[in-house]
Protein backbone atom coordinates (compact mmCIF):
# COMPACT_ATOMS: atom_id res chain seq x y z
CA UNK A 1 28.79 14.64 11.88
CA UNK A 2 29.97 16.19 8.31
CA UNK A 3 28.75 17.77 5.69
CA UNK A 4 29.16 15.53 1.88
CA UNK A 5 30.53 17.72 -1.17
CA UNK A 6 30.73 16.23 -4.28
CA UNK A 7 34.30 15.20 -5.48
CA UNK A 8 35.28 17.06 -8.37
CA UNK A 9 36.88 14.76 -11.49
CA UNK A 10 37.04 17.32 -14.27
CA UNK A 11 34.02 16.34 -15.80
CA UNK A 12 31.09 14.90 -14.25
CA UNK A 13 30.49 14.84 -10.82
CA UNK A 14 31.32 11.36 -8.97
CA UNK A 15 28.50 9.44 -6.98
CA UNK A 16 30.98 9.36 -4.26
CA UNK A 17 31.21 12.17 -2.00
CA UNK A 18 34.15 13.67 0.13
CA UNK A 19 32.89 13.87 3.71
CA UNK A 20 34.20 16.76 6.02
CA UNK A 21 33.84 16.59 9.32
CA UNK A 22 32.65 19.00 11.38
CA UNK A 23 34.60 19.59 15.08
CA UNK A 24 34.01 21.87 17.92
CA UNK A 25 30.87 23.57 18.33
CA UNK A 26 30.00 23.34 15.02
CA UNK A 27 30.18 19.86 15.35
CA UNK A 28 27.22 20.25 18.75
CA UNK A 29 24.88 21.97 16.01
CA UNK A 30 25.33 19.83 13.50
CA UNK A 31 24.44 16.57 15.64
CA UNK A 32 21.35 18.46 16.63
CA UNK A 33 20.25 19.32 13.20
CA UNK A 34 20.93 15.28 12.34
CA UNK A 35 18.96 14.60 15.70
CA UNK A 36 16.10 16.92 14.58
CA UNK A 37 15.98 16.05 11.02
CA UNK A 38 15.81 12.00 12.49
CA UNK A 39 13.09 13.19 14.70
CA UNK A 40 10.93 14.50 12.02
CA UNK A 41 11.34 11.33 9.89
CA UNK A 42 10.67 9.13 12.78
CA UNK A 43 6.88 11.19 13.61
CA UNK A 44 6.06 9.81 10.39
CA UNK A 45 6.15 6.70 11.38
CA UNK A 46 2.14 5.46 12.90
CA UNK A 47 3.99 2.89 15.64
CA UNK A 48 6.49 6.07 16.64
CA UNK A 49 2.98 8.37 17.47
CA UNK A 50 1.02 5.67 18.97
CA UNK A 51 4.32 5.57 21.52
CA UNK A 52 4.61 9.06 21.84
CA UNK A 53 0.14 8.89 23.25
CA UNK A 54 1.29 6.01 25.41
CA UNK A 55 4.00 8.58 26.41
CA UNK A 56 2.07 11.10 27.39
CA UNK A 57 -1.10 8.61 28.80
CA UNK A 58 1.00 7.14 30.83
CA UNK A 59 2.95 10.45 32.48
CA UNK A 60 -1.10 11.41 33.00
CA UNK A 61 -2.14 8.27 34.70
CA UNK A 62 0.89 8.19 37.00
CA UNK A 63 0.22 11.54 38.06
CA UNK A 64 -3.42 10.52 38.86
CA UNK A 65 -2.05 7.78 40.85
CA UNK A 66 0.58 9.42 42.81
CA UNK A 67 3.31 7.73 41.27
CA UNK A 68 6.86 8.81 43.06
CA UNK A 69 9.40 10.57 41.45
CA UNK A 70 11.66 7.49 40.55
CA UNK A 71 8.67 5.71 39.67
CA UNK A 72 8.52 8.67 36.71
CA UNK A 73 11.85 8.79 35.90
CA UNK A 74 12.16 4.92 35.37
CA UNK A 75 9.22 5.10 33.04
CA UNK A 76 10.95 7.83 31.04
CA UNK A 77 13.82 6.25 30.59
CA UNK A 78 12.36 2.96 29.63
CA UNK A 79 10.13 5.40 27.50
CA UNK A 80 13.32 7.01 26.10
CA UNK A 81 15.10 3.83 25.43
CA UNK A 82 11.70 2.58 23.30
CA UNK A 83 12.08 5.80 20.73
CA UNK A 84 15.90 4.96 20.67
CA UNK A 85 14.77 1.18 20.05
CA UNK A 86 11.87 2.11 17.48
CA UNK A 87 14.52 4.79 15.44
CA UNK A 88 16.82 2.25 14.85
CA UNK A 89 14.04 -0.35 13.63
CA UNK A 90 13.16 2.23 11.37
CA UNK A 91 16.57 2.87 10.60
CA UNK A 92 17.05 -1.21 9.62
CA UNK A 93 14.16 -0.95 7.99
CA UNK A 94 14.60 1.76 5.45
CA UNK A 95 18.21 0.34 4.74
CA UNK A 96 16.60 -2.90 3.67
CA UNK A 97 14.28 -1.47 1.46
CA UNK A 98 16.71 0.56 0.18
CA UNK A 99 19.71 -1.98 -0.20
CA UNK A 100 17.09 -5.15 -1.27
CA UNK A 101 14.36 -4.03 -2.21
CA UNK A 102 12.86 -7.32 -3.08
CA UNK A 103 11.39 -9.57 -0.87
CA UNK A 104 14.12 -12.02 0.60
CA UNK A 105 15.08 -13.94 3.66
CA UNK A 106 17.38 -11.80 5.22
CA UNK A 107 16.01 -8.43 4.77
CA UNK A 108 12.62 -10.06 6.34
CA UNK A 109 15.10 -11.66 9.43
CA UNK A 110 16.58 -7.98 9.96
CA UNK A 111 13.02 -6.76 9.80
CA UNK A 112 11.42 -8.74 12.50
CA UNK A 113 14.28 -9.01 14.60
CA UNK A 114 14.01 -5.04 15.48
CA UNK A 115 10.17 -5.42 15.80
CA UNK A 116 10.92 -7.93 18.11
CA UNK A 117 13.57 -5.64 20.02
CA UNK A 118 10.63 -3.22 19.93
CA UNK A 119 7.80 -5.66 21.08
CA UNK A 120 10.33 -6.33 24.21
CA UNK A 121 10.38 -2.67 25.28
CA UNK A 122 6.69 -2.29 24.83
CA UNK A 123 6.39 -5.38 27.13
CA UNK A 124 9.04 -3.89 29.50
CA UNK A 125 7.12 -0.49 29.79
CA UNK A 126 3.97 -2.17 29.95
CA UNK A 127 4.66 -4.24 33.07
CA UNK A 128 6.40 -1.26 34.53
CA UNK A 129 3.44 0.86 34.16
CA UNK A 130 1.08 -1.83 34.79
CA UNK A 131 3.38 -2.77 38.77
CA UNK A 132 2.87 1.44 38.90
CA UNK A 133 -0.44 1.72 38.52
CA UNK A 134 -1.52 -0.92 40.39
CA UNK A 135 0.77 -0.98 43.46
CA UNK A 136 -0.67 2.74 44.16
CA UNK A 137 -3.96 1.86 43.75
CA UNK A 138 -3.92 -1.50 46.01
CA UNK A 139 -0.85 0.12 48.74
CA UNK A 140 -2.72 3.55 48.82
């Protein structure tokens, strides 16, 4: 974590930047000011807060089924690893528009291959919810 300062050349600024980096407890805040300034680019993402209602649909429906306390914390977790999953897709994506921002191959590869790592997780909490769900109802 670091803050950038601009090198000074004499004259103009330089688009490069000197990074210092930040160490002991200054370095705890500053991760969670990065963390919290990700967080509020992520919300802005539609897929992000259509995952954040499953979120929160799916803690309510396992409490209406009875669902144990492991059977909670795996869902979080899978939950938690989906937001990680769906930051860095938006991460990849916003580099590629950035670094090419015409249309091309490999920028489209880099693209789909994080949707896909999302799809996979959405898949993986589905079933998980889904097993949930319905081995409380049927083993009740």
């Amino acid at each position: 974590m670091s803050d950038r300062k601009p090198k000074k050349s004499g004259g103009e600024p330089l688009a490069s930047t000197v990074i210092q980096k930040k160490t002991g407890i200054a370095h705890l805040f500053a991760a969670g000011q990065y963390s919290a300034q990700g967080f509020k680019r992520l919300i802005q993402e539609a897929a992000f807060r259509h995952e954040l209602l499953a979120f929160v649909a799916g803690l309510i429906l396992f409490v209406l089924v009875g669902a144990s306390l492991f059977e909670f914390l795996g869902f979080i977790v899978l939950m938690m690893l989906m937001f990680s999953v769906e930051a860095l897709n938006t991460a990849i994506e916003e580099l590629v528009d950035r670094i090419s921002p015409e249309i091309s191959t490999v920028g489209r590869n880099a693209k789909d291959l994080g949707s896909f790592a999302v799809f996979c997780l959405i898949i993986a909490n589905g079933a998980f919810a889904a097993y949930v769900v319905i081995s409380r109802l049927i083993f009740v």
